[in-house]
C-alpha atoms as a PDB file:
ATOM      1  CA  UNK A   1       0.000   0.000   0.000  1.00  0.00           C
ATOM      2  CA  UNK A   2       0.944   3.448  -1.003  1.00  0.00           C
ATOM      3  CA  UNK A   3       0.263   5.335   2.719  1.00  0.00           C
ATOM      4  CA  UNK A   4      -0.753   8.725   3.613  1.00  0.00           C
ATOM      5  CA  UNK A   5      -3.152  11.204   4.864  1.00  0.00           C
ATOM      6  CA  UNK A   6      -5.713  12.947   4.774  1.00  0.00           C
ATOM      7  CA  UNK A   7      -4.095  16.824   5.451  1.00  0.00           C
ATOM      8  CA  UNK A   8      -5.535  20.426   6.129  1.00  0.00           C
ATOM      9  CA  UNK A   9      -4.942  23.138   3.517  1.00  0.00           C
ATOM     10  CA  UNK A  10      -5.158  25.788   5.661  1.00  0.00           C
ATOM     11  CA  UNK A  11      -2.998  28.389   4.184  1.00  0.00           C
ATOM     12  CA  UNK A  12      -3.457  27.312   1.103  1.00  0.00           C
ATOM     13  CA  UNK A  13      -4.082  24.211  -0.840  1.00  0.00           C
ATOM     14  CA  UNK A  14      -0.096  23.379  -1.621  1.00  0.00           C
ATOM     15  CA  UNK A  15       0.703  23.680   1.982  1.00  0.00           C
ATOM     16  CA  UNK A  16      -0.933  20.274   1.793  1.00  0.00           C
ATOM     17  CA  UNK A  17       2.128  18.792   1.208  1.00  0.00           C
ATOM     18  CA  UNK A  18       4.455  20.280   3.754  1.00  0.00           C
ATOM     19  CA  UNK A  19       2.467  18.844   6.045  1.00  0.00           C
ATOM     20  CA  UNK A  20       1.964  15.676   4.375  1.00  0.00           C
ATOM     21  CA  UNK A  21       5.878  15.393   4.388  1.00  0.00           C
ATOM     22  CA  UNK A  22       6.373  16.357   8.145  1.00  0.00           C
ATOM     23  CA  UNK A  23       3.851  13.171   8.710  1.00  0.00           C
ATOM     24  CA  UNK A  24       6.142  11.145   6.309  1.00  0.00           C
ATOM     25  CA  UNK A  25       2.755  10.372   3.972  1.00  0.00           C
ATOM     26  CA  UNK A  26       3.540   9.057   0.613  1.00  0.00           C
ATOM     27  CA  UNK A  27       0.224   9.799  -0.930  1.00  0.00           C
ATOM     28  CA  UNK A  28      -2.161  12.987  -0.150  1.00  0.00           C
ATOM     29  CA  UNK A  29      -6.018  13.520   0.610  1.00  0.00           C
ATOM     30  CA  UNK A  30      -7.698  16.683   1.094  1.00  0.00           C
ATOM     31  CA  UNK A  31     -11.113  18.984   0.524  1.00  0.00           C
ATOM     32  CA  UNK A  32     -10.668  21.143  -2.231  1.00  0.00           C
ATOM     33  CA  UNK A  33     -13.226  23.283  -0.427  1.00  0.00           C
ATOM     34  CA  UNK A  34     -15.349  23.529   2.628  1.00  0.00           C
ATOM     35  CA  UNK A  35     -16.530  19.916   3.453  1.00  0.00           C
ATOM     36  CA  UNK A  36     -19.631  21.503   5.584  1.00  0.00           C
ATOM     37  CA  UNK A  37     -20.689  24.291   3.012  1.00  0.00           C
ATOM     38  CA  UNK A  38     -22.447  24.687  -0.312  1.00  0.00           C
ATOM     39  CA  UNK A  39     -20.904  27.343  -1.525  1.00  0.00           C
ATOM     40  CA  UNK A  40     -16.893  26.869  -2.738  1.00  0.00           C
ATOM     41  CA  UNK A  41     -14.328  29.474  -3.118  1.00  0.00           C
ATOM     42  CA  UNK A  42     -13.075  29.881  -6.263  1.00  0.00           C
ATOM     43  CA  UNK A  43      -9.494  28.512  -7.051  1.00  0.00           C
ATOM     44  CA  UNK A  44      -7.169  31.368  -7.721  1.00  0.00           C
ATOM     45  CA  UNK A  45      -4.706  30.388 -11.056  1.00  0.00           C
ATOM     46  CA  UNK A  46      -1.460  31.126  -8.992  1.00  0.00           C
ATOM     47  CA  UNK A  47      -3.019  28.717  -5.861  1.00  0.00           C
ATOM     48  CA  UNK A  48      -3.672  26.163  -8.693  1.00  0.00           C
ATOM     49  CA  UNK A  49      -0.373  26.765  -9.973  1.00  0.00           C
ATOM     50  CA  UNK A  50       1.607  26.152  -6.970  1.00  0.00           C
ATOM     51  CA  UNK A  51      -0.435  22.775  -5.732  1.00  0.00           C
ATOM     52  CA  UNK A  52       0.573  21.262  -9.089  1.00  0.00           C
ATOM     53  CA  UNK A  53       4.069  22.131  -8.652  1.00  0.00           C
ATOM     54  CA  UNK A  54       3.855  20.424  -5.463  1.00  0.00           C
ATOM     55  CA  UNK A  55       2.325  17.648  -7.225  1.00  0.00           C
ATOM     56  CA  UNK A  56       4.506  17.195  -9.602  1.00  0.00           C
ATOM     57  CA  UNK A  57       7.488  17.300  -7.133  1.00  0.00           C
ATOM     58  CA  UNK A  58       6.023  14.793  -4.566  1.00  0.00           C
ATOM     59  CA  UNK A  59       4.604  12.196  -7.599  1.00  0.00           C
ATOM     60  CA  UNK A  60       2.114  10.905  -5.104  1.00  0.00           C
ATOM     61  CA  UNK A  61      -1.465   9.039  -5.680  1.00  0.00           C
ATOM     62  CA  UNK A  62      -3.621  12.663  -5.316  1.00  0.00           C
ATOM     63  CA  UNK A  63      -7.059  12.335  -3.586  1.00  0.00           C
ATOM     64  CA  UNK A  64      -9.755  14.811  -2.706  1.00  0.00           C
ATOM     65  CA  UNK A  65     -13.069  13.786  -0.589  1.00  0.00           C
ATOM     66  CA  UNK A  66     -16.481  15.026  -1.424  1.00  0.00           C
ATOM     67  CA  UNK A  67     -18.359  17.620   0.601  1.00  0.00           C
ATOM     68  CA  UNK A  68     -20.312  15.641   3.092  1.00  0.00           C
ATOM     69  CA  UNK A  69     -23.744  17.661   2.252  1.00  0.00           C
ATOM     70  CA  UNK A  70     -24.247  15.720  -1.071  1.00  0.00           C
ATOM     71  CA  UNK A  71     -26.975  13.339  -1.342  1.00  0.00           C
ATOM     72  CA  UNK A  72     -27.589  12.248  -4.326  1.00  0.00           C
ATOM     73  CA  UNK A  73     -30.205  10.204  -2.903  1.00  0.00           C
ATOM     74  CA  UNK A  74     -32.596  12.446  -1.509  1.00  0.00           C
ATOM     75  CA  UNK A  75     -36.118  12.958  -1.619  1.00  0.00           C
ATOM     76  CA  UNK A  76     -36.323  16.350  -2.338  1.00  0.00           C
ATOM     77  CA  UNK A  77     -35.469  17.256  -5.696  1.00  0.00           C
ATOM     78  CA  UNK A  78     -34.174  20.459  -5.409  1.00  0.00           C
ATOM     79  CA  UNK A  79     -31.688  19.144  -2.946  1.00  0.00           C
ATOM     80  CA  UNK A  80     -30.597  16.192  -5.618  1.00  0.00           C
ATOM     81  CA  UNK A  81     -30.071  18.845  -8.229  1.00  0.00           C
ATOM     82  CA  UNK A  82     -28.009  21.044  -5.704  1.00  0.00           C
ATOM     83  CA  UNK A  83     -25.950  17.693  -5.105  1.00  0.00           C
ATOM     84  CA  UNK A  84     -25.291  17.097  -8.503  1.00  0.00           C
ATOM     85  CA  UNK A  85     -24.026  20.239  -8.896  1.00  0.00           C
ATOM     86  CA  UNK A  86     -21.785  20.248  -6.082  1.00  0.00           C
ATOM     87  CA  UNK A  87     -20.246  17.223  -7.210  1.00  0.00           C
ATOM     88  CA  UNK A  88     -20.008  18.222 -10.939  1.00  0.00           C
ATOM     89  CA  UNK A  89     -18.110  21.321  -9.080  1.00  0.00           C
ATOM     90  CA  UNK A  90     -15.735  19.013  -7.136  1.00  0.00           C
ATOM     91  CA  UNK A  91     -15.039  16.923  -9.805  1.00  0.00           C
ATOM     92  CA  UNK A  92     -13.715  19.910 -11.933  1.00  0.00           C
ATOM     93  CA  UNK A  93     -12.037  21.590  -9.453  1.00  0.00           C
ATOM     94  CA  UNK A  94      -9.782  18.162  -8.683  1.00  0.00           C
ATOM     95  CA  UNK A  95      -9.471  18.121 -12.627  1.00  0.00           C
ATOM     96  CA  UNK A  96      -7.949  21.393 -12.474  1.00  0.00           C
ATOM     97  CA  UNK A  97      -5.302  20.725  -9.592  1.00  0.00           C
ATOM     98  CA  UNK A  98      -4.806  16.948 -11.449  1.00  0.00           C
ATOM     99  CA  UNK A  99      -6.353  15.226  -8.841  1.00  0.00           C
ATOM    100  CA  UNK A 100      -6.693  11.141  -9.497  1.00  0.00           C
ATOM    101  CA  UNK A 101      -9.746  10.522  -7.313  1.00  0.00           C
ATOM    102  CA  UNK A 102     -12.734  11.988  -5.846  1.00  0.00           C
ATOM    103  CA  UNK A 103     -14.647  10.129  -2.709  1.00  0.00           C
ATOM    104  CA  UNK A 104     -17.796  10.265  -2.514  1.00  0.00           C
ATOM    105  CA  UNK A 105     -20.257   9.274   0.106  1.00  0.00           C
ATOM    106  CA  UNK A 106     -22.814   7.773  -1.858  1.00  0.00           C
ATOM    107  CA  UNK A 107     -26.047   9.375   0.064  1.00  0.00           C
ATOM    108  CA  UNK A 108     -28.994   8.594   2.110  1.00  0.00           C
ATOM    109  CA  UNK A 109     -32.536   7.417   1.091  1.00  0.00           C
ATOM    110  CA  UNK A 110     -34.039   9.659   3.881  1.00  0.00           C
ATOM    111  CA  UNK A 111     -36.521   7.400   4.689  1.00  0.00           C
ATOM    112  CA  UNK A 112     -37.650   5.628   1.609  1.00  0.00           C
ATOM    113  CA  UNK A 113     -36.411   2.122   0.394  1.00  0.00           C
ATOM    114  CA  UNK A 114     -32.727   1.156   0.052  1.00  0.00           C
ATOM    115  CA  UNK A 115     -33.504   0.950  -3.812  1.00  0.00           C
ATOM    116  CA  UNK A 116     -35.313   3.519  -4.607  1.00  0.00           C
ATOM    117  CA  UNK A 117     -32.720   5.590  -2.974  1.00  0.00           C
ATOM    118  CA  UNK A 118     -30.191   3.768  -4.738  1.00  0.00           C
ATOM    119  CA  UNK A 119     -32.047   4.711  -8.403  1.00  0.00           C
ATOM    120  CA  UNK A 120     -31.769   8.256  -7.497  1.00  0.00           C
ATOM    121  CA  UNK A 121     -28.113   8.077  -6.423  1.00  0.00           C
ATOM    122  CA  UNK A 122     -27.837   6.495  -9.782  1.00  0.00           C
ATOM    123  CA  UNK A 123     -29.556   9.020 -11.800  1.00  0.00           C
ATOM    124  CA  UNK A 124     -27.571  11.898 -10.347  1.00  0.00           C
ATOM    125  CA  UNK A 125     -24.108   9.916 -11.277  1.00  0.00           C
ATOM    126  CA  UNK A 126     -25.359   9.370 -14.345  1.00  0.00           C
ATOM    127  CA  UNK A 127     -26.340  13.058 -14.948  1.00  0.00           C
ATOM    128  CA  UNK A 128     -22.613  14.159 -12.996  1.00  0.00           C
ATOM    129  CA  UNK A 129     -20.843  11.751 -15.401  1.00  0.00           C
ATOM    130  CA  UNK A 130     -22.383  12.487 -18.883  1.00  0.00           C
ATOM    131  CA  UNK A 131     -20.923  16.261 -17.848  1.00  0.00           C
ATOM    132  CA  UNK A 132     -17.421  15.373 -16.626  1.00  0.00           C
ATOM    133  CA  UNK A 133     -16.817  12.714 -20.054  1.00  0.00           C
ATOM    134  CA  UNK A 134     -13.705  12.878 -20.992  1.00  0.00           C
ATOM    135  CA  UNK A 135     -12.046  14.188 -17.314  1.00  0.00           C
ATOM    136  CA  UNK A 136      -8.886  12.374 -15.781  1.00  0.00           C
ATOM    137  CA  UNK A 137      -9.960  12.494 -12.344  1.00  0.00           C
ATOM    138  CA  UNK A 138     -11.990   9.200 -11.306  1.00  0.00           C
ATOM    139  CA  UNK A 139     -14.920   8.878  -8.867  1.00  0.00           C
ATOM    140  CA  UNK A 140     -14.935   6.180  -6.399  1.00  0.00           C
ATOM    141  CA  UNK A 141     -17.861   5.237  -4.251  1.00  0.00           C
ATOM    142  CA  UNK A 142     -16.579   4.448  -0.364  1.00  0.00           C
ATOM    143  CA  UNK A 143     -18.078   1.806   1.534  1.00  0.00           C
ATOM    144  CA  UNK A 144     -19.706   3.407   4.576  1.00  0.00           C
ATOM    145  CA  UNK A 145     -20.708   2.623   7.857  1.00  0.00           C
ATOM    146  CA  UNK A 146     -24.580   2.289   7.397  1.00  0.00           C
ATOM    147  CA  UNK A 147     -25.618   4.847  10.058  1.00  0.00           C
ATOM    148  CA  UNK A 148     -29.001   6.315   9.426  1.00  0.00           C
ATOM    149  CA  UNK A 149     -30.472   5.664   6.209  1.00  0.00           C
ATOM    150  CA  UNK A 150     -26.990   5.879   4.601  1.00  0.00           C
ATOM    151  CA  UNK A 151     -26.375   4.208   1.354  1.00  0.00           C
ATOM    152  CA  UNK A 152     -22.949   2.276   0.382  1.00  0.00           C
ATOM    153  CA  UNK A 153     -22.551   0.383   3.401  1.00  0.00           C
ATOM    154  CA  UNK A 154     -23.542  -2.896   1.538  1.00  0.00           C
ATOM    155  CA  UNK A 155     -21.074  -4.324  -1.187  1.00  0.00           C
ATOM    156  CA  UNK A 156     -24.709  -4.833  -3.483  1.00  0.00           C
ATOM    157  CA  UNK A 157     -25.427  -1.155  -2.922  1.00  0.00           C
ATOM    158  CA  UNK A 158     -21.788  -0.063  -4.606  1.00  0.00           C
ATOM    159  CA  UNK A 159     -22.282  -3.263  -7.347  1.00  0.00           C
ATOM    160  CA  UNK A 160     -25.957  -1.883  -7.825  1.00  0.00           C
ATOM    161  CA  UNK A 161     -24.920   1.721  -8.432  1.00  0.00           C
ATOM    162  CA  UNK A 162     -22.073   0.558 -10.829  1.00  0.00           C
ATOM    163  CA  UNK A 163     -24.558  -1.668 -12.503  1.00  0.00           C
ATOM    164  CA  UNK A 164     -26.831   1.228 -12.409  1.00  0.00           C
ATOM    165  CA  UNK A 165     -25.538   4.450 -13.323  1.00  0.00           C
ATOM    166  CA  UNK A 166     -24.971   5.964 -17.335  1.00  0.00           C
ATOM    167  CA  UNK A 167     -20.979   5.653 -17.701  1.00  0.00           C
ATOM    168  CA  UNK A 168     -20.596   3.461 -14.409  1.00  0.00           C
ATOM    169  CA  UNK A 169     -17.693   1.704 -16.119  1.00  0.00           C
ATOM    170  CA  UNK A 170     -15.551   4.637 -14.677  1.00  0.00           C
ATOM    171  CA  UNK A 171     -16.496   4.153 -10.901  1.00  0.00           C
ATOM    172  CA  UNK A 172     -14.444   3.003  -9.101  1.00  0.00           C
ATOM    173  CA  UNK A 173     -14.083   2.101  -4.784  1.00  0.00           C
ATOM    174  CA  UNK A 174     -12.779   3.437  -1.633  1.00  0.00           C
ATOM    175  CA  UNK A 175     -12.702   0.561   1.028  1.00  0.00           C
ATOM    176  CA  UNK A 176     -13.198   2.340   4.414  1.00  0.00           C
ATOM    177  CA  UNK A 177     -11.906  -0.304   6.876  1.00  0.00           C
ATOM    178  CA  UNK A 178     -13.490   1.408   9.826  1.00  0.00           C
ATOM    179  CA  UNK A 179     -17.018   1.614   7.978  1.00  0.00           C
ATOM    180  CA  UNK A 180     -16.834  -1.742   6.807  1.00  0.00           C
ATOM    181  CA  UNK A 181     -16.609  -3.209  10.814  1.00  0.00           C
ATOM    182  CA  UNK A 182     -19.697  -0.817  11.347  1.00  0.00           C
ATOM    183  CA  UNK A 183     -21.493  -2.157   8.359  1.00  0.00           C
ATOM    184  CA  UNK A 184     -20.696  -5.881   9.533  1.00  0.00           C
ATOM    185  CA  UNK A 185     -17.898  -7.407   7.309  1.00  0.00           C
ATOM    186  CA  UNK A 186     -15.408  -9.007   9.892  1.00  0.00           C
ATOM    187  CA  UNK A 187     -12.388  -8.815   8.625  1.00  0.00           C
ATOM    188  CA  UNK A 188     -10.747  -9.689  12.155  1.00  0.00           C
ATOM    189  CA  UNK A 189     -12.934 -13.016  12.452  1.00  0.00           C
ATOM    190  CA  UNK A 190     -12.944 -13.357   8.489  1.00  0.00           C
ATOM    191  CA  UNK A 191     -10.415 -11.671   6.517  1.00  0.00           C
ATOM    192  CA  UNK A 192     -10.237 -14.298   3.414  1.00  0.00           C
ATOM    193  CA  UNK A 193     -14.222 -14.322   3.624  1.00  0.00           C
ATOM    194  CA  UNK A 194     -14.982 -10.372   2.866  1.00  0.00           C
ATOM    195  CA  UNK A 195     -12.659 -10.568   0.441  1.00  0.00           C
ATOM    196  CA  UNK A 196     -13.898 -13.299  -1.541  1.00  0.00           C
ATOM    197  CA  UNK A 197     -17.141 -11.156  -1.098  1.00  0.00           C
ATOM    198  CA  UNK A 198     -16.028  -8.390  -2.515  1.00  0.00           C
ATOM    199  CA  UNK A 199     -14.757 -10.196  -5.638  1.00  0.00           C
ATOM    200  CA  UNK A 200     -17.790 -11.603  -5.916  1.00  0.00           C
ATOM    201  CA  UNK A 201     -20.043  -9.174  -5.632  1.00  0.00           C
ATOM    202  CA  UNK A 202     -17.923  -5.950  -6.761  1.00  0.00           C
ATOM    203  CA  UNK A 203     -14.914  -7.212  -7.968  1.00  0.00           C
ATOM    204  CA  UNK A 204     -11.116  -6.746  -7.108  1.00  0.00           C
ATOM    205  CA  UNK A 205     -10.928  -4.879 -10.042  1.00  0.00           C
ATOM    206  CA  UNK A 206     -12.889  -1.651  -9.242  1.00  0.00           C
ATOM    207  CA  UNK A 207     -10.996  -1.042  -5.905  1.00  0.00           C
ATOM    208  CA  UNK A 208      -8.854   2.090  -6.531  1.00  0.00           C
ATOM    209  CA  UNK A 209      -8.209   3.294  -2.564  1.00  0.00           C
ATOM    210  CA  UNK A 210      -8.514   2.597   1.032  1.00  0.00           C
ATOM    211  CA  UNK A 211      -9.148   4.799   4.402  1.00  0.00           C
ATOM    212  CA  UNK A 212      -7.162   2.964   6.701  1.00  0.00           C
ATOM    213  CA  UNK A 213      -9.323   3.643   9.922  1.00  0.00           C
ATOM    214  CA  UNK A 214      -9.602   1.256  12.703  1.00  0.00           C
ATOM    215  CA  UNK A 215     -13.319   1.653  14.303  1.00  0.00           C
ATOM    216  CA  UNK A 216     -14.420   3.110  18.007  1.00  0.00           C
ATOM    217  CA  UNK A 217     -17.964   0.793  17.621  1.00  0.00           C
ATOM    218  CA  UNK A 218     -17.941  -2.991  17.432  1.00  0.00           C
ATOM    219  CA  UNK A 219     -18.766  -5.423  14.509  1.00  0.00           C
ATOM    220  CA  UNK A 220     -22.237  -4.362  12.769  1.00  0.00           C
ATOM    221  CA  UNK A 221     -22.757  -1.477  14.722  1.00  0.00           C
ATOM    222  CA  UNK A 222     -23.521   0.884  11.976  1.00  0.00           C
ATOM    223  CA  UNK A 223     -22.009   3.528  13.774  1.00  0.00           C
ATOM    224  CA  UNK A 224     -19.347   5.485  12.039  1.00  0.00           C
ATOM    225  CA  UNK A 225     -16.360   6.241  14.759  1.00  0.00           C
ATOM    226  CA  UNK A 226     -12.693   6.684  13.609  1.00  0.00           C
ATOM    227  CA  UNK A 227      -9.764   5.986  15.989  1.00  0.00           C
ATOM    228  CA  UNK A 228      -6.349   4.900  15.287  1.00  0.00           C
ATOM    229  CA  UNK A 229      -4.806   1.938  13.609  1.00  0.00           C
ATOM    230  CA  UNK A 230      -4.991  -1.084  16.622  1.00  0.00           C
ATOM    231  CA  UNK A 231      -7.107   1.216  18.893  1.00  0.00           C
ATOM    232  CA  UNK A 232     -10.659  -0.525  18.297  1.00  0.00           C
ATOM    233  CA  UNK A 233     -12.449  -3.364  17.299  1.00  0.00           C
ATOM    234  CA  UNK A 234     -10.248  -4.197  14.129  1.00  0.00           C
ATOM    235  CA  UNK A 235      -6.992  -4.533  16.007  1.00  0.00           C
ATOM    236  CA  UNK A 236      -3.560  -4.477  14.261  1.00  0.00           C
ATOM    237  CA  UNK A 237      -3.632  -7.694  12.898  1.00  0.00           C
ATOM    238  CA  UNK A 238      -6.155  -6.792  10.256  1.00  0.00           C
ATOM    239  CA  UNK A 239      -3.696  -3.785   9.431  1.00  0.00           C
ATOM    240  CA  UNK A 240      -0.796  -6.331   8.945  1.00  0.00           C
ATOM    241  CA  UNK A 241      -2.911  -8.559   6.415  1.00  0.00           C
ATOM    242  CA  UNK A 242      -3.487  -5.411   4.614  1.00  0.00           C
ATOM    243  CA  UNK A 243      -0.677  -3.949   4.375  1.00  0.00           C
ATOM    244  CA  UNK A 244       1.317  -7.256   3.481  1.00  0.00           C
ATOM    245  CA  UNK A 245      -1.385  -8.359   1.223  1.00  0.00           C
ATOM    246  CA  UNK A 246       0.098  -8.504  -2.463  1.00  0.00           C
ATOM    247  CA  UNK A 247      -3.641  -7.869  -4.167  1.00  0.00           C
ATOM    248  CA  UNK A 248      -3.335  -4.281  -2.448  1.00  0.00           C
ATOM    249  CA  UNK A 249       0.518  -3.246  -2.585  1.00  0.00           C
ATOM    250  CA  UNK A 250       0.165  -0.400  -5.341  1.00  0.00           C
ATOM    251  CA  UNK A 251      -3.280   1.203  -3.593  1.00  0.00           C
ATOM    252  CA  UNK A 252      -2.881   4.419  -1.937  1.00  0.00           C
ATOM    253  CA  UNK A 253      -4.380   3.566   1.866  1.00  0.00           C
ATOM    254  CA  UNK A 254      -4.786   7.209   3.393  1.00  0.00           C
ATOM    255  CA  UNK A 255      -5.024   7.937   7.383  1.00  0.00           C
ATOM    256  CA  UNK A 256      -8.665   9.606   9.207  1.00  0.00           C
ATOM    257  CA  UNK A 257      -7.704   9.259  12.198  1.00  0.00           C
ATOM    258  CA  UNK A 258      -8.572  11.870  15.284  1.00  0.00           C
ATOM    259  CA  UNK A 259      -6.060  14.054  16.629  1.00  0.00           C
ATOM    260  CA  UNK A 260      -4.115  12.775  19.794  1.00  0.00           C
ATOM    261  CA  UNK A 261      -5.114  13.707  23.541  1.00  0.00           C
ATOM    262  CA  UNK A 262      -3.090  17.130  23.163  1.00  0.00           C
ATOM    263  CA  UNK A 263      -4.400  17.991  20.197  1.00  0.00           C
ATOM    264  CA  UNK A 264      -1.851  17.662  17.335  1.00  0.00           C
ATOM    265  CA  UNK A 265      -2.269  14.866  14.783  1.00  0.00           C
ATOM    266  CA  UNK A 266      -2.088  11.840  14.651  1.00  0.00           C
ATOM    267  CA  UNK A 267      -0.960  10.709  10.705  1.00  0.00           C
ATOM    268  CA  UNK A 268       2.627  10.219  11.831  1.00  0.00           C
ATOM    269  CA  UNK A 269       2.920   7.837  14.693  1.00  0.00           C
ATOM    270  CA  UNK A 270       0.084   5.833  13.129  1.00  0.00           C
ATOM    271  CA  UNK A 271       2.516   6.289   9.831  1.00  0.00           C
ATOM    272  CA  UNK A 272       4.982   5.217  11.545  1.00  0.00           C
ATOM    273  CA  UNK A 273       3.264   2.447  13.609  1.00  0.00           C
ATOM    274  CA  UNK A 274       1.792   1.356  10.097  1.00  0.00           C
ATOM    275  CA  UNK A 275       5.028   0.750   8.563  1.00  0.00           C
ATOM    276  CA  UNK A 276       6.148  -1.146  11.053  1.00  0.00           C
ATOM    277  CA  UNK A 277       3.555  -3.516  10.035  1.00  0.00           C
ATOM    278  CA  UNK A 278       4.776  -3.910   6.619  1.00  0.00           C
END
């Protein structure tokens, strides 16, 4: 695995990558704009020119996550077109900084069946994709926890949406292994057995990236609580399978972990206890 982080850009976006380097990352996540807001700042060209400098220094596996507000599966319209827009938005702002991947949470039903929410998570990727043709940048669906009326956290939601959106060829997955505990795939009690799974159902072939999160709630809890790498109910075994697991080796696996007791982060001692691992 290719392991890193996923950093602030306070400051700026490139200073992404200081900080990225002071943790020792080897690949980079980050919001290209406010992850709890509609409305994103627009990228100055010299900003734009100096994260791509940085990128093209560092050579690293380039990630940005979605805002959290989009929900492509929701009941109001209005709110599915304002989501579609938002991600049509992130998706060309990661083109412009040369981005390889977007994550996206894929949304919530709010209430109504798992598949009809599903069709309208569908239709909006379909309606997202048809604009972006032709982009670099690649959109993967993570695996979440299942808390609420969330969608994803079932490998036939991610194989449904694949199957089901206009241009799904190009989707790819993010493998959360904190939301996939939550969602009930025990990879402690059953490593060999998710992944077989997840052939099966998905297939190896569509995973593009990991969030290498161990998970505050137990097995099937649904509950969607980060901590660090050996801290909860995953334990550092499943982290060692991982990491030396030869299916995996050229994925970029970033950190979401929660800062320490004092404060500060925590992406390089769980680096550093990661590697150790390998």
């Amino acid at each position: 695995m290719i392991l890193g982080a996923h950093e602030s850009v306070a400051g700026g976006l490139a200073r992404a990558f200081e900080r990225a380097r002071a943790d020792g990352c080897r690949a980079l996540q980050i919001f290209t704009s406010s992850s709890r807001q509609w409305r994103a700042r627009a990228l100055p060209a010299p900003e734009v020119a100096a994260f791509r400098r940085e990128a093209a220094s560092a050579d690293w596996p380039l990630l940005a996550h979605a805002s959290y507000l989009i929900n492509l599966g929701a009941a109001d319209p209005a709110l599915r077109k304002r989501s579609a827009q938002a991600l049509s938005a992130e998706l060309a702002r990661a083109e412009v900084l040369g981005l390889d991947f977007v994550v996206l949470h894929p949304g919530s039903h709010a209430g109504a069946t798992a598949a009809e929410g599903l069709a309208r998570v569908a239709a909006g990727l379909s309606r997202v994709l048809r604009k972006s043709r032709g982009a670099r940048v690649r959109l993967l669906l993570e695996l979440t926890a299942g808390q609420g009326s969330s969608l994803g956290h079932r490998f036939e939601h991610l194989r449904a949406l694949c199957e089901q959106t206009d241009g799904g060829a190009s989707l790819g997955i993010c493998f959360d292994t904190c939301h996939a505990v939550a969602a009930g795939y025990d990879l402690a009690g059953n490593y060999d057995g998710v992944w077989r799974e997840f052939e099966r159902v998905v297939g190896l072939s569509r995973l593009c990236a990991f969030h290498l999160n161990d998970s505050k709630k137990g097995l099937g809890s649904r509950v969607d609580r980060h901590t660090h790498p050996g801290a909860g109910a995953l334990g550092l075994e499943v982290f060692r399978r991982l990491l030396r697991d030869p299916r995996f080796a050229k994925l970029p696996a970033v950190l979401e972990t929660p800062p320490l007791q004092d404060g500060s982060a925590s992406y390089r001692r769980n680096l550093e206890r990661l590697r150790a691992l390998e």
